[in-house]
Protein backbone atom coordinates (compact mmCIF):
# COMPACT_ATOMS: atom_id res chain seq x y z
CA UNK A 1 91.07 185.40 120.51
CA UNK A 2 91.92 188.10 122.62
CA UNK A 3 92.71 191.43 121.20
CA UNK A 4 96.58 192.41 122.28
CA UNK A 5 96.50 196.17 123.94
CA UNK A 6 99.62 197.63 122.46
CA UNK A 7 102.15 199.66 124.87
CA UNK A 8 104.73 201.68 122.22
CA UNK A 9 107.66 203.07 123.56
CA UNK A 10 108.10 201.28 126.97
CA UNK A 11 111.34 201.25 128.72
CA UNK A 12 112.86 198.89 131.05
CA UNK A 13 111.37 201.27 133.66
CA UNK A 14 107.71 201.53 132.70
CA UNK A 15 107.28 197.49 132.21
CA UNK A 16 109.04 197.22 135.51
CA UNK A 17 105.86 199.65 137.09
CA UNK A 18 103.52 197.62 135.18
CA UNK A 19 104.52 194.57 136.43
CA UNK A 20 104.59 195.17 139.87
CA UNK A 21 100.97 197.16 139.77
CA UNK A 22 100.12 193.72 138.66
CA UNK A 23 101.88 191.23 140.91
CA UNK A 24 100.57 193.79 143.91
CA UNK A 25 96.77 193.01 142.23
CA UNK A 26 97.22 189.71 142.38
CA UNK A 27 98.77 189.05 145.82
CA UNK A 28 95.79 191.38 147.03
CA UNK A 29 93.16 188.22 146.17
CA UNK A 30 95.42 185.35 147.15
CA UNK A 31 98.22 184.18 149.46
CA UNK A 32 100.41 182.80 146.92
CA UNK A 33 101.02 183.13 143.13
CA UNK A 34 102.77 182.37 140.43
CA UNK A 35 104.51 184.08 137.27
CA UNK A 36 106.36 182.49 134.37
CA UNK A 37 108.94 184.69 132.91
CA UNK A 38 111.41 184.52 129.51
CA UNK A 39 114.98 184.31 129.25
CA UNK A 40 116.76 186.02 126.83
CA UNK A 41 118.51 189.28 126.88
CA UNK A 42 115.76 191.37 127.04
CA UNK A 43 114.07 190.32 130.72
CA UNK A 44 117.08 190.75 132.89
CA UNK A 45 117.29 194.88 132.99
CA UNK A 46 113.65 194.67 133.87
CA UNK A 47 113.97 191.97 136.78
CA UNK A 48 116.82 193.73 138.18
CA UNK A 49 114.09 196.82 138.34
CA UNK A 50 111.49 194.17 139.84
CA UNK A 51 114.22 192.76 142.49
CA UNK A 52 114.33 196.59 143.98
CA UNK A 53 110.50 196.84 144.49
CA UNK A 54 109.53 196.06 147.70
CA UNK A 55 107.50 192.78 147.18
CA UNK A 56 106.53 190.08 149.46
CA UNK A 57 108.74 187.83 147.08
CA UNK A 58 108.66 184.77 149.41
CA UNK A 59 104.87 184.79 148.14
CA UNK A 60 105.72 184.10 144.30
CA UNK A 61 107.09 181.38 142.45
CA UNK A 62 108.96 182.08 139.42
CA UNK A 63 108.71 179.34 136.45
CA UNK A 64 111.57 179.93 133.33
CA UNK A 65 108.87 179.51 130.25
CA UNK A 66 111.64 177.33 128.45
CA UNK A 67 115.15 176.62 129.34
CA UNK A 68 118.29 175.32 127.90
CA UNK A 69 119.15 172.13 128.48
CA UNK A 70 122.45 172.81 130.53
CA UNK A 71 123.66 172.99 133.88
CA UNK A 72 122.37 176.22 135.84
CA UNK A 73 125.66 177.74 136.35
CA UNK A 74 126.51 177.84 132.66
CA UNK A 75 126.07 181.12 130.37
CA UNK A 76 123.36 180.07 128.94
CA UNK A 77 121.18 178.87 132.04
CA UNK A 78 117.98 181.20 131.77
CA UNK A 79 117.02 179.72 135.38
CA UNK A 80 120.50 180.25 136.34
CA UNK A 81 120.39 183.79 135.64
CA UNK A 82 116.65 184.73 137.06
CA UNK A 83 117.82 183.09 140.28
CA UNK A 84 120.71 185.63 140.62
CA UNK A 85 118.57 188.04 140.25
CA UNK A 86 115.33 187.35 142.16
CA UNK A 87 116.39 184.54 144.69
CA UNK A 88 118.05 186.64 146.68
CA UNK A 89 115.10 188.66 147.40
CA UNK A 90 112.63 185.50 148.63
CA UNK A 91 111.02 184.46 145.15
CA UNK A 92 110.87 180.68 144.88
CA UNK A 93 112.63 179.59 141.32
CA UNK A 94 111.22 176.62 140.06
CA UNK A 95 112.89 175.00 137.59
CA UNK A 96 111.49 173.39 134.79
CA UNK A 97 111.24 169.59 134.24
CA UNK A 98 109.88 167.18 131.81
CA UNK A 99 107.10 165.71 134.76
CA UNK A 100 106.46 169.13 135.98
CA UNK A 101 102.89 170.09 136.81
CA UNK A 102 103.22 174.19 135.94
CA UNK A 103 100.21 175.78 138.34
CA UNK A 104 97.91 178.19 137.03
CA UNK A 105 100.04 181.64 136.22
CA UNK A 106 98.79 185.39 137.21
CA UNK A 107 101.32 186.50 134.51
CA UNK A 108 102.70 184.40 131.88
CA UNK A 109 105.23 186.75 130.36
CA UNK A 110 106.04 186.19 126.65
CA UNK A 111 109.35 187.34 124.67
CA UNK A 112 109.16 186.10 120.66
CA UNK A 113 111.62 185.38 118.35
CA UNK A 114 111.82 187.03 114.75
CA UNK A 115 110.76 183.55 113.70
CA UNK A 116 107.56 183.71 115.49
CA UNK A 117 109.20 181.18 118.66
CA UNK A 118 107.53 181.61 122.15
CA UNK A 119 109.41 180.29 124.49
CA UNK A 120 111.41 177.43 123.03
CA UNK A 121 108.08 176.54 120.54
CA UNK A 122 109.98 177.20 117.53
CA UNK A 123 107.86 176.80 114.18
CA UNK A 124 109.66 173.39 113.85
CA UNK A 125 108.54 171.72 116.94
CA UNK A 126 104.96 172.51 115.29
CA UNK A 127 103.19 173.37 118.83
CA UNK A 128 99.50 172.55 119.05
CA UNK A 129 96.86 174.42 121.58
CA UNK A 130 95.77 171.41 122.81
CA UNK A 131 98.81 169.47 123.86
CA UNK A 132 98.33 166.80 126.09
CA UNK A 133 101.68 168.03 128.10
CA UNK A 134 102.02 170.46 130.39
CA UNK A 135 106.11 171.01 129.75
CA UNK A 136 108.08 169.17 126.54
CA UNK A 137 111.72 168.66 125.53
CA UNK A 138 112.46 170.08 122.02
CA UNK A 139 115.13 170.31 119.29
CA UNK A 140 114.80 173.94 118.03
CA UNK A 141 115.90 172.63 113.80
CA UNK A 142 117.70 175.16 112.89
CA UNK A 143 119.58 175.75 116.45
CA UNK A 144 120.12 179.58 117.15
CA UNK A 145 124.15 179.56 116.78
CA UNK A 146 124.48 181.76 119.90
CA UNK A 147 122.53 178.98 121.95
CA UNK A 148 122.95 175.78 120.36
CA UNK A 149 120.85 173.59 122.61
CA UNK A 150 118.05 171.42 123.49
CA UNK A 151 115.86 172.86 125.19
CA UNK A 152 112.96 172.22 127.85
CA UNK A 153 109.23 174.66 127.15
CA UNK A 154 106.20 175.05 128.75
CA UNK A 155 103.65 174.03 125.93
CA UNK A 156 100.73 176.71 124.82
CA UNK A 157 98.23 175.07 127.19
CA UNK A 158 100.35 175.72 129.99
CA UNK A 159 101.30 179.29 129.29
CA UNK A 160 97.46 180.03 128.27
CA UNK A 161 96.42 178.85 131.66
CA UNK A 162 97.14 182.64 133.16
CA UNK A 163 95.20 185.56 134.20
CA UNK A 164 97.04 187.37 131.85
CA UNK A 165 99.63 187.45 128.97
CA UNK A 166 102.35 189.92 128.32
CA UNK A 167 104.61 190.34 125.33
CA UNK A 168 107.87 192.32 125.63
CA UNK A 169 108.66 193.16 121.50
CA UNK A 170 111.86 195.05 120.42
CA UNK A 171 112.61 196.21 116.99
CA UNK A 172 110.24 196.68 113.67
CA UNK A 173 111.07 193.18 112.39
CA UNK A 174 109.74 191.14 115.33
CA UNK A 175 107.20 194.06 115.60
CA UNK A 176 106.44 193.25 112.44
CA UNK A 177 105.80 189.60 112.96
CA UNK A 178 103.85 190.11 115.76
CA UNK A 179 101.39 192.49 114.04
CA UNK A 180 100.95 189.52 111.23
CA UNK A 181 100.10 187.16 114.13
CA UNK A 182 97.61 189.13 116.33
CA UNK A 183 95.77 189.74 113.09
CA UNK A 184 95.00 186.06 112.38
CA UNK A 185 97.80 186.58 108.84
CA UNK A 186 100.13 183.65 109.94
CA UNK A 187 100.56 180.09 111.92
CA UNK A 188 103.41 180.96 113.52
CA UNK A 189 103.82 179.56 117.39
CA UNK A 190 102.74 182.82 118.54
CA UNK A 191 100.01 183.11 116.05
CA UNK A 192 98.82 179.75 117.16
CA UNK A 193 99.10 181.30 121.10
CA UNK A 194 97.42 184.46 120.37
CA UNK A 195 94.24 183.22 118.40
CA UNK A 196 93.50 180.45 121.37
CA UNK A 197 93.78 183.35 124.20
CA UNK A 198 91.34 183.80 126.10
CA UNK A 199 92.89 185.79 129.21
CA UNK A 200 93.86 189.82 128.12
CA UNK A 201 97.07 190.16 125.96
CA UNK A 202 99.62 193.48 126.88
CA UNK A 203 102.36 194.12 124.46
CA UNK A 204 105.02 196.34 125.59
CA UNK A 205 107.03 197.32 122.14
């Protein structure tokens, strides 16, 4: 297990700097990468930040960690909505799918639900850290009412295989859960995540 390095007090602005001092790192030792990113409320502010940086975008492939299972033009799209924001500047979206093989990630960036889901890994889908598959369909039991839908994730293996991890947390209930997790007291999803890390751990909260 990797020990999370705790960020308090970060604004839309300072994980926006952060992130591109690290996608600038990493396109410094190789021609192409690859991030995975959250959906959610919380990410968009900050990749509307990351679309004004002057990146060479056409160099990074963006992977959704999980999706709803709808078409990308509806509300609830999380691929619909990064596209808006970062096609337009050269990334490459990728979306997910069930066969997808998910490449190795220079930043798999985590959000976390106050129930302890990563991506769509919600306790009930029972997530294991050595899942044979890269990407799985799930059934989040109960369904959040304000997204009531299947849903597509990459699986812990696939979001462990990164340079790095990075948590955005909000409020002192998911803060909270998080603490419990990083310090081995539950077997929540991102309990299970955190104690198989390997690669360092940044938690903006």
């Amino acid at each position: 297990m990797t020990k999370p390095v705790m960020i308090e007090n970060a604004d839309d602005g300072a994980i926006a700097d952060w992130l591109t001092a690290r996608l600038r790192a990493a396109l410094a030792v190789s021609p192409d990468i690859a991030i995975s990113v959250p959906g959610g409320a919380t990410p968009f502010p900050i990749f509307d930040l990351l679309a004004k940086e002057d990146l060479p975008w056409a160099r990074i492939a963006v992977w959704p960690g999980d999706d709803r299972i709808v078409d990308e033009d509806h509300p609830a799209s999380n691929v619909g909505k990064i596209r808006a924001r970062l096609e337009p500047v050269g990334a490459r979206i990728v979306p997910l799918e069930e066969d997808a093989q998910p490449p190795h990630f220079a930043i798999a960036w985590l959000g976390m639900g106050g129930d302890g889901h990563i991506a769509s890994l919600f306790p009930n889908t029972d997530p294991k850290v050595d899942d044979a598959l890269a990407v799985r369909r799930l059934t989040p039991d109960p369904l959040p009412p304000e997204a009531p839908f299947d849903r597509i994730s990459l699986t812990i293996p696939s979001l462990l295989n990164s340079d790095e991890i990075m948590f955005v947390i909000r409020g002192a209930d998911k803060r909270a859960v998080f603490d419990a997790a990083a310090a081995g007291e539950t077997d929540l999803p991102v309990a299970r995540l955190l104690h198989a890390a390997r690669a360092p751990v940044t938690c903006f909260c």
